[in-house]
Protein backbone atom coordinates (compact mmCIF):
# COMPACT_ATOMS: atom_id res chain seq x y z
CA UNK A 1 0.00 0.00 0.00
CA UNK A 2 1.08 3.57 -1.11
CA UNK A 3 0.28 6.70 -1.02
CA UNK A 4 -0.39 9.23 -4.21
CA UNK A 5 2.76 11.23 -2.84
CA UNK A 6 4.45 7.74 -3.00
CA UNK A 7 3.84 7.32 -6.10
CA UNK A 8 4.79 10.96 -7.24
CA UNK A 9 7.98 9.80 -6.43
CA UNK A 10 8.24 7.31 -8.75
CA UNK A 11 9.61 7.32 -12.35
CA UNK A 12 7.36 6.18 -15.20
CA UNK A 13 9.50 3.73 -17.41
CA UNK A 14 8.44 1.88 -20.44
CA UNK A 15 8.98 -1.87 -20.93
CA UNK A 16 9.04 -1.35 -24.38
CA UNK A 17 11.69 0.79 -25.02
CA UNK A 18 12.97 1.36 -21.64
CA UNK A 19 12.86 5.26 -21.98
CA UNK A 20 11.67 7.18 -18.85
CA UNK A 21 8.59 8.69 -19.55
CA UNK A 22 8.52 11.04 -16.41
CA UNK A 23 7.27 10.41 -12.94
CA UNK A 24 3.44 10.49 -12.15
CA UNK A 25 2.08 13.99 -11.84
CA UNK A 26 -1.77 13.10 -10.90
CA UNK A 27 -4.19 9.93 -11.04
CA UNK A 28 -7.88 10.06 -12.74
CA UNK A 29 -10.07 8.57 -10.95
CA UNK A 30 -13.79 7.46 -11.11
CA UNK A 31 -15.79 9.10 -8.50
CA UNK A 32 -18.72 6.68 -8.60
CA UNK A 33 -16.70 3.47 -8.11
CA UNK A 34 -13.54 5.29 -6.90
CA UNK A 35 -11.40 3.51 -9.39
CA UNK A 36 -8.23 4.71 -10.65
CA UNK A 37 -8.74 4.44 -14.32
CA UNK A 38 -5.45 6.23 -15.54
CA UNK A 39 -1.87 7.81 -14.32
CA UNK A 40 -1.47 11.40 -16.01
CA UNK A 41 2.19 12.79 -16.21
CA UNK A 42 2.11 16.18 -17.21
CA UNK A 43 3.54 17.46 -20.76
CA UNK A 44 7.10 18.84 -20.69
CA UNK A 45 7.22 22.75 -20.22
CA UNK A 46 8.35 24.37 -23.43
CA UNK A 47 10.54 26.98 -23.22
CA UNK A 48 10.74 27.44 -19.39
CA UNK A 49 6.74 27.39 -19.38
CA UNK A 50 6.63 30.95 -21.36
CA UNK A 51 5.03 28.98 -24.49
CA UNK A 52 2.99 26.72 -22.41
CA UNK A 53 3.63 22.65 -22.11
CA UNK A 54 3.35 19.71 -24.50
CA UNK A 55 0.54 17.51 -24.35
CA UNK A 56 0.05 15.53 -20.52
CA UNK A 57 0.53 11.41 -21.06
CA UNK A 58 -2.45 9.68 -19.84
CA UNK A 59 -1.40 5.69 -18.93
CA UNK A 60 -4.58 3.50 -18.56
CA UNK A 61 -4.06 1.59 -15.33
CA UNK A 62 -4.25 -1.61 -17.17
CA UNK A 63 -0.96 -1.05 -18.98
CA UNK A 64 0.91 -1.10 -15.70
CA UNK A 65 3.06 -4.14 -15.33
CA UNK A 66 4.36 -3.23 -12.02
CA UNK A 67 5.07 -0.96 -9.16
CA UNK A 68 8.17 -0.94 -7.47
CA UNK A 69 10.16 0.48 -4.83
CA UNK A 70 11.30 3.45 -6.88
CA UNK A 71 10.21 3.03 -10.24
CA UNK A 72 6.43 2.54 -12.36
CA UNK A 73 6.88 0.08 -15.50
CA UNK A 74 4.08 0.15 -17.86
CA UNK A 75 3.37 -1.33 -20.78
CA UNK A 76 3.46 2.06 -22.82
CA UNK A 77 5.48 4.16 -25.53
CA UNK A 78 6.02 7.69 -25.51
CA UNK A 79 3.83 9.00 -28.46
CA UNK A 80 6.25 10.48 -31.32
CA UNK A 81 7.32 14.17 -30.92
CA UNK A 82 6.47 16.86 -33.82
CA UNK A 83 10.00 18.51 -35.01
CA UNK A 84 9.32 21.63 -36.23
CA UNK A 85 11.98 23.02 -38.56
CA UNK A 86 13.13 26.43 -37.99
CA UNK A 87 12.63 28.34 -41.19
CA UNK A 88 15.58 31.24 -41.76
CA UNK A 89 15.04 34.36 -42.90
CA UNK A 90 16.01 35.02 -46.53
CA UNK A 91 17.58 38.54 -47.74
């Protein structure tokens, strides 16, 4: 047993890949049932937070293998990030 500030602790890594997807910002949660139906890690800031964040990760509790001491492995791969070229000004 654990509690949520436990399990902020915790790094998010994939099984997949093995790349560290972040560590566990918040949980969603069913308030009917009070079910945990996903782990949510919030997006990456982008440019020290000035231009906002990238898109949070939501994990469906199902995809989580296990929970350890000081790590989360899930099932999960970090979706593909957009590249945006810089475009140069021509004289």
């Amino acid at each position: 047993m654990f509690t949520l500030y436990e399990l902020c602790e915790r790094d998010v890594v994939s099984v997949k890949n093995g790349a560290n997807l972040g560590r566990v910002d918040d949980l969603r949660v069913d308030e009917t049932t009070a079910r945990v139906h996903s782990l949510v890690i919030y997006g990456r800031l982008k440019w020290f937070g000035l231009l906002g964040r990238e898109e949070d990760l939501s994990i469906p509790w199902e995809e989580i293998v296990t929970i350890g001491s000081d790590v989360v492995l899930v099932n999960t791969e970090l979706p593909p990030r957009e590249r945006k070229l810089k475009k140069f000004l021509k004289f």
